[in-house]
Protein backbone atom coordinates (compact mmCIF):
# COMPACT_ATOMS: atom_id res chain seq x y z
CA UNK A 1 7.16 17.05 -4.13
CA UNK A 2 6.69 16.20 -0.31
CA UNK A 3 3.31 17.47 1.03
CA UNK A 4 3.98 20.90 2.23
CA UNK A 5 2.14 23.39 4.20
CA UNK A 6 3.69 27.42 3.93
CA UNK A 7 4.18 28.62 7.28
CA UNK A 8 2.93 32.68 5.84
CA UNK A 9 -0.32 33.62 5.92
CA UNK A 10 -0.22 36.56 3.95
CA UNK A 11 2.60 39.26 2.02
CA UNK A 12 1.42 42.78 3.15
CA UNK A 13 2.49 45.93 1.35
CA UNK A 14 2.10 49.41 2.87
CA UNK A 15 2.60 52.06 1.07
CA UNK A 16 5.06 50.69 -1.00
CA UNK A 17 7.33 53.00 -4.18
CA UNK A 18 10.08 52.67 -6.29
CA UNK A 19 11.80 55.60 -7.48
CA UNK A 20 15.04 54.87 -9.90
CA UNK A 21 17.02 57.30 -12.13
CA UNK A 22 15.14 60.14 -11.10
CA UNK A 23 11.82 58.36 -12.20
CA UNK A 24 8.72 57.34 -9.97
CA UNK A 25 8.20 53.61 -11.07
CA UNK A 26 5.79 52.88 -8.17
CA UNK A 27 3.97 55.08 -5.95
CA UNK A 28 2.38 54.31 -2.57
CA UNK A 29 1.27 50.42 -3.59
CA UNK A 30 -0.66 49.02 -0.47
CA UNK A 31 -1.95 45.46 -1.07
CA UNK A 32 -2.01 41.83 0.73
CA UNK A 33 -0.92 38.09 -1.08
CA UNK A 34 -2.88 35.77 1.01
CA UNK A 35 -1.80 31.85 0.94
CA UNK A 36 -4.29 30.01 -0.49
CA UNK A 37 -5.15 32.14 -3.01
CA UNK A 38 -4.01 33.26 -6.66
CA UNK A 39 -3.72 36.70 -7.02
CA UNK A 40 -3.63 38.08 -10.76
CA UNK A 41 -1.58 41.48 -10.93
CA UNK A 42 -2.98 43.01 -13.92
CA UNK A 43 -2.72 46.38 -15.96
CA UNK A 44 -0.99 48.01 -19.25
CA UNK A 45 2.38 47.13 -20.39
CA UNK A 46 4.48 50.16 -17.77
CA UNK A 47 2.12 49.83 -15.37
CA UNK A 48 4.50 48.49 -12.81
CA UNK A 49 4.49 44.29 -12.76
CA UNK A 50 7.15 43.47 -13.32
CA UNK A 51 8.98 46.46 -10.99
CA UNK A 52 6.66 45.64 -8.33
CA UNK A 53 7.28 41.72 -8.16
CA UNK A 54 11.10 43.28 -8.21
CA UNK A 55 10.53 45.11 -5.20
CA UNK A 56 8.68 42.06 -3.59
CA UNK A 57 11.15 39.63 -4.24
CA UNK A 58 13.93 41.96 -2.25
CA UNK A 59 15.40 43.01 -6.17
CA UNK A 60 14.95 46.64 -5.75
CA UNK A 61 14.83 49.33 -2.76
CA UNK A 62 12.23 50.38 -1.96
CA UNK A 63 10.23 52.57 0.47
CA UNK A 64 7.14 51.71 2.69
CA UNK A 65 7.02 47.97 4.19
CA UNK A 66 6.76 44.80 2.91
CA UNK A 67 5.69 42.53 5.42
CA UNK A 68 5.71 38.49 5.45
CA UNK A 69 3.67 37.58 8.19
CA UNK A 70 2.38 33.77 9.99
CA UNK A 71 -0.95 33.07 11.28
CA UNK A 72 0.10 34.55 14.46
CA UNK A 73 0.77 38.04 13.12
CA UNK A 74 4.30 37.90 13.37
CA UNK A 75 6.96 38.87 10.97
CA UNK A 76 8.83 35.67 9.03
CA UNK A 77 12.48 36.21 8.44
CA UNK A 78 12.64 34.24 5.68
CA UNK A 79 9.84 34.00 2.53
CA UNK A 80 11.06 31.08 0.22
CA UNK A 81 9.93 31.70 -3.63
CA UNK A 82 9.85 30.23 -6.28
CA UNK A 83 9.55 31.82 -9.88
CA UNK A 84 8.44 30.92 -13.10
CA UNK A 85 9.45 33.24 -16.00
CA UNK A 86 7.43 33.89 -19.34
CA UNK A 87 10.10 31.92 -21.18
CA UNK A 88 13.08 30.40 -20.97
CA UNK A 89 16.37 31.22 -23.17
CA UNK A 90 18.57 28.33 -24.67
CA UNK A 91 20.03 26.91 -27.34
CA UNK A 92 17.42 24.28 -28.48
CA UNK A 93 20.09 22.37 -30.08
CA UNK A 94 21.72 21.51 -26.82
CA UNK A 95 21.89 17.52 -26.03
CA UNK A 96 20.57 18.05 -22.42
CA UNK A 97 17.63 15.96 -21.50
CA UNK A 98 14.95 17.04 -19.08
CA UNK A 99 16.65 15.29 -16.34
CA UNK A 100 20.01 16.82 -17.44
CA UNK A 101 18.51 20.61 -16.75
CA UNK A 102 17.22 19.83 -13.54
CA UNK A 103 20.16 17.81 -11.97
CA UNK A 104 21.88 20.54 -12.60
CA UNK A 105 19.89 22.92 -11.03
CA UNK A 106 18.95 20.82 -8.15
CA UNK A 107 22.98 19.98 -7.70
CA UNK A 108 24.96 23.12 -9.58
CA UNK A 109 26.86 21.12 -10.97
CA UNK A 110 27.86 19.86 -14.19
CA UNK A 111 25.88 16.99 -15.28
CA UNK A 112 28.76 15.20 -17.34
CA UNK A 113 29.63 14.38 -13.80
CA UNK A 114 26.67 11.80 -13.36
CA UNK A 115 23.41 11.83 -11.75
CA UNK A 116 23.46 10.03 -8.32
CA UNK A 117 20.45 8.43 -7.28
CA UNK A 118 19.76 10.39 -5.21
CA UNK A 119 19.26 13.20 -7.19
CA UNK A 120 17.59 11.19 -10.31
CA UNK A 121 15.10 10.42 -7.33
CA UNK A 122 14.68 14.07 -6.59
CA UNK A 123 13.90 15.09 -10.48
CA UNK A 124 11.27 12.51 -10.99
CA UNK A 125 9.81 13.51 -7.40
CA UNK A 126 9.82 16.96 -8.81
CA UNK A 127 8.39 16.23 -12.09
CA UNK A 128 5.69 14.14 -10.96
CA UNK A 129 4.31 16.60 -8.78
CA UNK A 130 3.47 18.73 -11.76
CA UNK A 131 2.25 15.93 -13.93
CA UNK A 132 5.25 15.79 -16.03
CA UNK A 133 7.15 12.55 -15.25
CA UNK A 134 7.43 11.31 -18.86
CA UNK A 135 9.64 13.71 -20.13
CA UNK A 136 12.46 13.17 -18.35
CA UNK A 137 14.42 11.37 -20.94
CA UNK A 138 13.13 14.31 -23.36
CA UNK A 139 15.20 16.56 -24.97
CA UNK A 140 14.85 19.73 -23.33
CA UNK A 141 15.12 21.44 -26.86
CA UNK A 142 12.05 18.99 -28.09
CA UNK A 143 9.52 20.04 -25.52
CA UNK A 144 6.52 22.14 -26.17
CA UNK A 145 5.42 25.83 -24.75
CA UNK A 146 2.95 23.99 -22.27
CA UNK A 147 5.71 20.81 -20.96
CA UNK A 148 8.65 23.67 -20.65
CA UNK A 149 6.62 25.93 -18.82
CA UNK A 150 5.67 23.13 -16.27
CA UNK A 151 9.08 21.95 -16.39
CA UNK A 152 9.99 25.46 -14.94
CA UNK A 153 7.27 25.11 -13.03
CA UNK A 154 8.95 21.44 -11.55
CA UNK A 155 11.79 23.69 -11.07
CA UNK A 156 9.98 26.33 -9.23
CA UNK A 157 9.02 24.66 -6.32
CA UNK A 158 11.91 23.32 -5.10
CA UNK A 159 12.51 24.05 -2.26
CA UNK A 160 8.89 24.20 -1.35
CA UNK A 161 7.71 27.90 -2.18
CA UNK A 162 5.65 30.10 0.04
CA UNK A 163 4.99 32.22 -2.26
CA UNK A 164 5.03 31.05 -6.12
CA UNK A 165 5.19 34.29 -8.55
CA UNK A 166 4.18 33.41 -12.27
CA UNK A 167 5.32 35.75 -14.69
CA UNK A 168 2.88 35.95 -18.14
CA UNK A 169 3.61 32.26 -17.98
CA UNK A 170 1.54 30.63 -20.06
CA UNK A 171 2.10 33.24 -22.83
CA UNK A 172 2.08 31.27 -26.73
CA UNK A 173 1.41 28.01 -24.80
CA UNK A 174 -1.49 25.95 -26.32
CA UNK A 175 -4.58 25.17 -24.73
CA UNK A 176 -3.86 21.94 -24.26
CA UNK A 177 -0.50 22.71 -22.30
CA UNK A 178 -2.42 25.72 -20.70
CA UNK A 179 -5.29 23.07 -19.45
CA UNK A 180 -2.64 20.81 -17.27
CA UNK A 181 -0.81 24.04 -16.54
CA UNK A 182 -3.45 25.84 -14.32
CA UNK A 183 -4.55 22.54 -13.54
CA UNK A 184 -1.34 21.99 -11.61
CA UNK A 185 -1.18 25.36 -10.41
CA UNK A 186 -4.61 25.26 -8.66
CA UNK A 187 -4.01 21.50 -7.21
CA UNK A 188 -1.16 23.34 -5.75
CA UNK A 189 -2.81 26.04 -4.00
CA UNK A 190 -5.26 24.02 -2.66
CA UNK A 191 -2.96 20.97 -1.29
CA UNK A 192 0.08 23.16 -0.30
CA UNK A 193 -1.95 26.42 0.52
CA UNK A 194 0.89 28.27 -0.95
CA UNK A 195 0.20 32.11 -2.45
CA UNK A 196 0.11 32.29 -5.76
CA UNK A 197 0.72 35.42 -7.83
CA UNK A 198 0.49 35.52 -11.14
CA UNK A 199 1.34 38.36 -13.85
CA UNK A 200 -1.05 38.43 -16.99
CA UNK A 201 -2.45 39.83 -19.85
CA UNK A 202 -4.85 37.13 -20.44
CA UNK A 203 -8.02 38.96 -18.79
CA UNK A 204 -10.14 35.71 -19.98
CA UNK A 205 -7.75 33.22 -17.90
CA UNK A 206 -7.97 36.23 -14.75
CA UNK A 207 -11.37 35.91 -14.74
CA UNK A 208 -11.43 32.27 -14.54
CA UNK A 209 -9.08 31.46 -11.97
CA UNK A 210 -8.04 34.37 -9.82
CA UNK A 211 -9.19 34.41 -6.19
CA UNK A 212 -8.43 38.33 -5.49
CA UNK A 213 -6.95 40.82 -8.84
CA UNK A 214 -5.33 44.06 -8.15
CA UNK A 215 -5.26 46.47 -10.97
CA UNK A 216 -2.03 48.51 -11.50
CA UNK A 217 -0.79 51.52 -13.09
CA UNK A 218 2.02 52.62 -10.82
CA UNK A 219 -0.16 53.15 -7.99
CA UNK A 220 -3.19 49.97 -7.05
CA UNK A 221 -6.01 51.94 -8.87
CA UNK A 222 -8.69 48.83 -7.03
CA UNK A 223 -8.58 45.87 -5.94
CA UNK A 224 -11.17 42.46 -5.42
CA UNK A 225 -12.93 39.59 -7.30
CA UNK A 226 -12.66 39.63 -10.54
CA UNK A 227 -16.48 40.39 -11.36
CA UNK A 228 -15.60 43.38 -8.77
CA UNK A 229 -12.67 45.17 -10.35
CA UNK A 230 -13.72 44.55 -13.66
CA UNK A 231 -16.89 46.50 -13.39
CA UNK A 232 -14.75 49.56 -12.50
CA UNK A 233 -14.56 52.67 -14.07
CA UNK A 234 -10.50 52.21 -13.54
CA UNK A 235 -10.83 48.94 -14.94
CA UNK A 236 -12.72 51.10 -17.98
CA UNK A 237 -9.90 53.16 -18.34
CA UNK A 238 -7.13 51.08 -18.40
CA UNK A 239 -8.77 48.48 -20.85
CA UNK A 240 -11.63 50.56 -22.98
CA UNK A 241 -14.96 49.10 -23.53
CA UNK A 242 -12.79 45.49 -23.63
CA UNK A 243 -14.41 43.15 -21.40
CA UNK A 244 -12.57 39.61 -20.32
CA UNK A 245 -14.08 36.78 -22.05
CA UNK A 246 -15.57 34.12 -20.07
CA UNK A 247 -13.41 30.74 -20.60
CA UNK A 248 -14.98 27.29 -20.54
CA UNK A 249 -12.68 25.88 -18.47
CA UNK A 250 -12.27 21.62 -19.14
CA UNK A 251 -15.15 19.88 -17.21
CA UNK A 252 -12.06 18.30 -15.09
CA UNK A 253 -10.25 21.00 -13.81
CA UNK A 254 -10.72 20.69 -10.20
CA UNK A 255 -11.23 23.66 -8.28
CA UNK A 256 -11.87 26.31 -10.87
CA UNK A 257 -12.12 29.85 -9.60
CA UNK A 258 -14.18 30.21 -6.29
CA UNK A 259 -17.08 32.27 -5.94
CA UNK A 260 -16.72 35.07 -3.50
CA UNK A 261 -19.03 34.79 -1.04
């Protein structure tokens, strides 16, 4: 992927609710997405997540204001994201070839056509920026939890995201694939300064490599470092006595979880 620098400096909710079929899915959510940093969004199953990144992403109506804003304060017109989901549906069985899937994303259009050059360039650009060049000539069918998800992930950031949501994405993957997964996330945020929020229920991997974590159940019940939200008495509540494991993240990981200071 070309080096890349998001023009956003931060995503700013005020005040932000969802109310569908009579039902309050949201209420009064005020929180910021800063570039540069990977937020976790954290809390039960119904807390909200998934309804919130819905709202975010322009799916749902809303009330309150979401704001995409520059280093100069002002309000961007366009936020480009990209999106990787907790899995991926198709038949396995299918004779398409990691190349195949992402021509035809890249193009939209059938890849019985051909691949020009151009666009076989573009794939491998794509897939070596997340570390996944080899499997181009794989069968999409025949990769692993960890290789699909950061063939999504190749997918994902193209066009260059400002904002990059991961949804539970690493969910069944092993910890191989789940080592070169965040690994490639976090090389991200620091060369393309991108915002990075991520949905899980893995409170071990939050407390390893989230920057900021907001805890949700409908409404932000706190918000901060990791060590800081989960010494709560919300965070208590939500979870019980459970506290997040500590993960020994591999020795070369670059740029595990900062410190705040």
């Amino acid at each position: 992927m070309p080096e890349h620098h998001c023009s956003l400096c931060r995503i700013a909710l005020d005040n932000v609710s969802v109310q569908r079929g009579g039902q309050t899915l949201l209420q009064g959510v005020s929180m910021h997405v800063h570039c540069g940093q990977l937020t976790a969004l954290i809390g039960q199953n119904g807390a909200g997540k998934t309804t919130l990144i819905r709202a975010l992403l322009g799916e749902l109506p809303h009330s309150g204001t979401i704001r995409h804003i520059d280093d100069h304060d002002r309000d961007l017109p366009h936020l480009t994201t990209g999106y990787v989901p907790q899995h991926l549906h198709f038949d396995r069985e299918m004779p398409v070839t990691v190349e195949d899937f992402l021509a035809a994303a890249f193009t939209r259009r059938p890849v019985w056509t051909g691949i020009s050059i151009r666009t076989r360039r573009q794939v491998l650009e794509a897939l070596e920026a997340v570390d996944a060049k080899s499997l181009a000539q794989t069968p999409l069918g025949r990769c692993s939890g960890g290789e699909l998800q950061r063939v999504l992930l190749a997918l994902a950031l193209r066009p260059a995201p400002d904002l990059l949501v991961l949804d539970e994405p690493v969910s069944g993957v092993d910890q191989k694939g789940l080592s070169m997964f965040l690994d490639t996330v976090l090389r991200l945020r620091e060369t393309h300064h991108m915002a990075i929020l991520l949905v899980s229920h893995d409170l071990g991997l939050v407390r390893e490599y989230a920057d900021h974590v907001v805890l949700l159940d409908k409404t932000v019940l706190c918000q901060g470092t990791p060590e800081a939200v989960f010494a709560t008495k919300e965070f208590d509540a939500v979870f019980g006595a459970h506290t997040a494991p500590r993960r020994e993240a591999p020795q070369w990981l670059p740029g595990n979880r900062k410190e705040a200071p």
